[in-house]
Protein backbone atom coordinates (compact mmCIF):
# COMPACT_ATOMS: atom_id res chain seq x y z
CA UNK A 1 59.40 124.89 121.24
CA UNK A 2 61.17 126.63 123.78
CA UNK A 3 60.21 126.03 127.61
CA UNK A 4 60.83 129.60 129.71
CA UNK A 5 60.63 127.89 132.61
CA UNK A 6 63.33 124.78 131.93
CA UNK A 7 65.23 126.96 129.63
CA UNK A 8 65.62 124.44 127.03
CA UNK A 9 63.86 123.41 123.53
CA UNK A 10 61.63 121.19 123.41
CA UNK A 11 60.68 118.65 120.13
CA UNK A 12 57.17 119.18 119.62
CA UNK A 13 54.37 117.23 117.20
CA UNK A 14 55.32 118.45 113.29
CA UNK A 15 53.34 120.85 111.62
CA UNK A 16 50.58 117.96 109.60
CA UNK A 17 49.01 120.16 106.55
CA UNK A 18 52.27 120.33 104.36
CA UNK A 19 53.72 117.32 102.43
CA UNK A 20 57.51 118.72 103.58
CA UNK A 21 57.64 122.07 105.78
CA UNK A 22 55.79 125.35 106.13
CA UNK A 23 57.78 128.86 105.36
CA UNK A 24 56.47 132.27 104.73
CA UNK A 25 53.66 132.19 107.44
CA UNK A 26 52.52 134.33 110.45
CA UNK A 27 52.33 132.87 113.95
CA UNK A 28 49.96 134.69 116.34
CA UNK A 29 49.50 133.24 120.20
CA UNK A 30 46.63 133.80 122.05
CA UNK A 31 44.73 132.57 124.99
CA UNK A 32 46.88 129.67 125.82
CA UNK A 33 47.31 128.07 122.02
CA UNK A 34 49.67 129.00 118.92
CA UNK A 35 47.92 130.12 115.52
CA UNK A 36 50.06 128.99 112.30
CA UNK A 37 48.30 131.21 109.32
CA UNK A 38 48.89 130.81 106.09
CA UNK A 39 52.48 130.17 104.67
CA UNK A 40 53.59 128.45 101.44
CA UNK A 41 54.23 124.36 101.65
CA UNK A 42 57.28 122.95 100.09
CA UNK A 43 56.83 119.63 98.22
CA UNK A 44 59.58 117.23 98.33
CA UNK A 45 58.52 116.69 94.62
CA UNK A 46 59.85 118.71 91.81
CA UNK A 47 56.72 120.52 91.61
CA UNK A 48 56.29 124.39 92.16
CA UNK A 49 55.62 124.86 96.00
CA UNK A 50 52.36 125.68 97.17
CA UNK A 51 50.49 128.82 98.89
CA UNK A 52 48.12 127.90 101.19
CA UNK A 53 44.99 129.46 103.25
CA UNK A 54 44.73 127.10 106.33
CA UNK A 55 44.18 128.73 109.64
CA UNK A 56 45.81 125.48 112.18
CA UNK A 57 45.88 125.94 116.11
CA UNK A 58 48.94 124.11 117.96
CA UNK A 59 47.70 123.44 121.59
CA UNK A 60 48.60 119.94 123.77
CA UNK A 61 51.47 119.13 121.67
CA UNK A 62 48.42 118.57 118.78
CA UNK A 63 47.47 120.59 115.58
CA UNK A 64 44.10 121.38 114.40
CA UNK A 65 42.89 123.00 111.36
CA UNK A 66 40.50 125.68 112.62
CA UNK A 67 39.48 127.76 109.21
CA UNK A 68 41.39 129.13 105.84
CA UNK A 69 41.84 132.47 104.69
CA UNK A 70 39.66 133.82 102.60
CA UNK A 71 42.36 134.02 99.89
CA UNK A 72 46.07 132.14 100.43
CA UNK A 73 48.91 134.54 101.57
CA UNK A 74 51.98 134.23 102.14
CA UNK A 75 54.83 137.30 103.68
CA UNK A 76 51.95 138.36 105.32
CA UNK A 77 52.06 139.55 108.82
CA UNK A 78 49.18 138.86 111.71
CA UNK A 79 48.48 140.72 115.08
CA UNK A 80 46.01 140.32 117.73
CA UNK A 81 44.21 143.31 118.92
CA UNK A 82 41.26 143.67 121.06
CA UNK A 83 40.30 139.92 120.88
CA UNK A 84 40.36 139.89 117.12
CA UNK A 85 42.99 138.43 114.60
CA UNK A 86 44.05 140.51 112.09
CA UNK A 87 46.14 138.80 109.29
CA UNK A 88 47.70 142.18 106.67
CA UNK A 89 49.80 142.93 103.79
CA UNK A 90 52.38 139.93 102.07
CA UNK A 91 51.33 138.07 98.71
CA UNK A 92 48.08 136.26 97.48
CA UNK A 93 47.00 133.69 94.78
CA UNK A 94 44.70 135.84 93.03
């Protein structure tokens, strides 16, 4: 994470709901916490990669799980507009 005030990055707490690393998600901040939504986890297995649905706040240098998606998406895009979270467009499990 990158510190405006210090100029430098900073290592923070690794993203805990993927067996390997997140791609393909949206990243939304608001009030005075990061929202990771959605995103496809990559296994370290030879098994196909997974799409997933969870909604996970990064606040305190800790993550939470705060909801899912109704449906998993991933290339999606997300936006904040009058107090609401919009999450639009990118690919689904259906």
């Amino acid at each position: 994470m990158y510190d405006i005030e210090t100029s430098l990055w900073q290592t923070k707490t690794a993203y805990p709901f993927c067996e390997e690393r997140i791609r393909d998600y949206s990243s939304i901040s608001i009030h005075d916490f990061v929202l990771i939504i959605g995103g496809q986890c990559q296994k370290s297995t030879e098994t196909s990669d997974e799409t997933n649905s969870i909604i996970a706040k990064f606040r305190n240098n800790v993550w939470t799980q705060v909801g899912n998606l109704m449906i998993p998406r991933r290339y999606h895009r997300s936006v904040v507009m009058n107090g609401r979270i919009y999450v639009v467009g990118g690919r689904g499990t259906l």
